[in-house]
N, C-alpha and C. Protein backbone atom coordinates (compact mmCIF):
# COMPACT_ATOMS: atom_id res chain seq x y z
N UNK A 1 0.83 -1.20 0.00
CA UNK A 1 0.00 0.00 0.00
C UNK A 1 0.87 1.26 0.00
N UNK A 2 2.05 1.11 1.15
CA UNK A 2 2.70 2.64 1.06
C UNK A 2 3.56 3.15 -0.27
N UNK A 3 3.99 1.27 -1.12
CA UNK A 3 4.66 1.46 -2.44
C UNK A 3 3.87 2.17 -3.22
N UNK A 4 2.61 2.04 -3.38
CA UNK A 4 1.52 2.64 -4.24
C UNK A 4 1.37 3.90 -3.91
N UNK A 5 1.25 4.70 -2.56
CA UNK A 5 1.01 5.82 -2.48
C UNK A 5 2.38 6.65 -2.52
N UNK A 6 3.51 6.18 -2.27
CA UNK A 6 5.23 6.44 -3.14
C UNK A 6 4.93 6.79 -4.37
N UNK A 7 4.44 5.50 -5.16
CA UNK A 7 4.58 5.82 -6.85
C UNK A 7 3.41 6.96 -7.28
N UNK A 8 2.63 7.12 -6.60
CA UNK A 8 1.38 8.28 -6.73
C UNK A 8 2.20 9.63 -6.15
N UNK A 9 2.70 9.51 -5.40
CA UNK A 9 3.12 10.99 -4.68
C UNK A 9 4.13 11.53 -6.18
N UNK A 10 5.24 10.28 -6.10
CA UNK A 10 6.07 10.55 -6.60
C UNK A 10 5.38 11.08 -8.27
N UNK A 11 4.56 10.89 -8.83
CA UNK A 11 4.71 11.15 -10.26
C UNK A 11 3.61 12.46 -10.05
N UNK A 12 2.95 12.49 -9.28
CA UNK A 12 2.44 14.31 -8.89
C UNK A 12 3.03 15.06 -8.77
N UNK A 13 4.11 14.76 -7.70
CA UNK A 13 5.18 16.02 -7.58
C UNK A 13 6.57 16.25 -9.00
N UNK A 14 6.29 15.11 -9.66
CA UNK A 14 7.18 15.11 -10.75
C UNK A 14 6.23 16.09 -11.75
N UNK A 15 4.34 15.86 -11.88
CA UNK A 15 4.03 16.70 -12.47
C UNK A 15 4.00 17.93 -12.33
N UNK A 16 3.67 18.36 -10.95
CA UNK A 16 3.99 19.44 -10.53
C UNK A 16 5.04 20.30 -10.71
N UNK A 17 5.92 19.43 -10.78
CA UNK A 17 7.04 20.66 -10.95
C UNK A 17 7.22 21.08 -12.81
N UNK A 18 6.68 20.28 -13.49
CA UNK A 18 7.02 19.97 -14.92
C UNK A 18 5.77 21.37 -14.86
N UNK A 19 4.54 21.50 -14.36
CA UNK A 19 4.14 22.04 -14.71
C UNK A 19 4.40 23.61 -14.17
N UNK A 20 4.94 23.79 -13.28
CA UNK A 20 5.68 25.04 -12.53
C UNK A 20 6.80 25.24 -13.71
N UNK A 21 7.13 24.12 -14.05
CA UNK A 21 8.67 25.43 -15.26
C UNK A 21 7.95 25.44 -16.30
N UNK A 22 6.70 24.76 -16.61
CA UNK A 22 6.13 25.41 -17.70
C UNK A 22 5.57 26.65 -17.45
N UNK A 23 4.83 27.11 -16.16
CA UNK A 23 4.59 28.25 -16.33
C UNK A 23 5.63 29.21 -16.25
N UNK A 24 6.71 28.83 -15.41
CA UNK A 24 7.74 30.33 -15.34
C UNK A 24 8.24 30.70 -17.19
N UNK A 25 8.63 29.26 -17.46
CA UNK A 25 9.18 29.80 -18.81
C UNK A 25 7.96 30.65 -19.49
N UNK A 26 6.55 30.32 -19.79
CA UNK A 26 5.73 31.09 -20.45
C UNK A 26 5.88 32.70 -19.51
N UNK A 27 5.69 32.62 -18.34
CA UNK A 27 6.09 34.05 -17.85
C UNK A 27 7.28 35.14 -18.15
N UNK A 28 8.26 34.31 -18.39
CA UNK A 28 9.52 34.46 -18.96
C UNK A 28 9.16 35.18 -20.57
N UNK A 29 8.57 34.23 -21.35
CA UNK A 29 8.54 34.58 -22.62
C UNK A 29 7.52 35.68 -22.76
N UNK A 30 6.36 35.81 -21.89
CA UNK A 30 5.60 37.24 -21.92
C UNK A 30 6.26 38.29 -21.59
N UNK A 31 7.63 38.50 -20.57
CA UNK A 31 8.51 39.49 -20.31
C UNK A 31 8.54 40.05 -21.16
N UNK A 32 9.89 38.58 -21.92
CA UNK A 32 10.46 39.25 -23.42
C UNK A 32 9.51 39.88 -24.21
N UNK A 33 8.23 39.60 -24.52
CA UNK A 33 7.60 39.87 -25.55
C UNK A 33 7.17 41.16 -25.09
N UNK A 34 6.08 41.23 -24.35
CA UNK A 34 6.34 42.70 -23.36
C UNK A 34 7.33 43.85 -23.63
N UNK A 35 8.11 43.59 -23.01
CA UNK A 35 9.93 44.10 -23.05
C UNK A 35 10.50 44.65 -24.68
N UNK A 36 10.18 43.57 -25.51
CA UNK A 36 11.28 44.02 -26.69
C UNK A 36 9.75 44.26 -27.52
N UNK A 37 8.68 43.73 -27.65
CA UNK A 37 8.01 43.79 -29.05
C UNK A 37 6.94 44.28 -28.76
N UNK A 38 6.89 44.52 -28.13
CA UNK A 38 5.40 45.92 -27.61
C UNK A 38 6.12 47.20 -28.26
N UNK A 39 4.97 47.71 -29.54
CA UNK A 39 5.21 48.45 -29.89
C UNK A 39 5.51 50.24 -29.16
């Protein structure tokens, strides 16, 4: 049972974070765009 809730924790917090640098990088790339190409 605790192997199962290991392999569950573990691939949430693996999504979690996959999905945290997806948002910084998109935050990142609204800077730039912001920043250099706003007219």
């Amino acid at each position: 049972m605790s192997f199962i809730k290991q392999a569950i924790f573990t691939k949430l917090s693996c999504y979690t974070t996959t999905e945290l640098e997806l948002q910084s990088s998109k935050n990142q790339v609204n800077i730039v765009e912001n920043h250099y190409f706003k007219p």
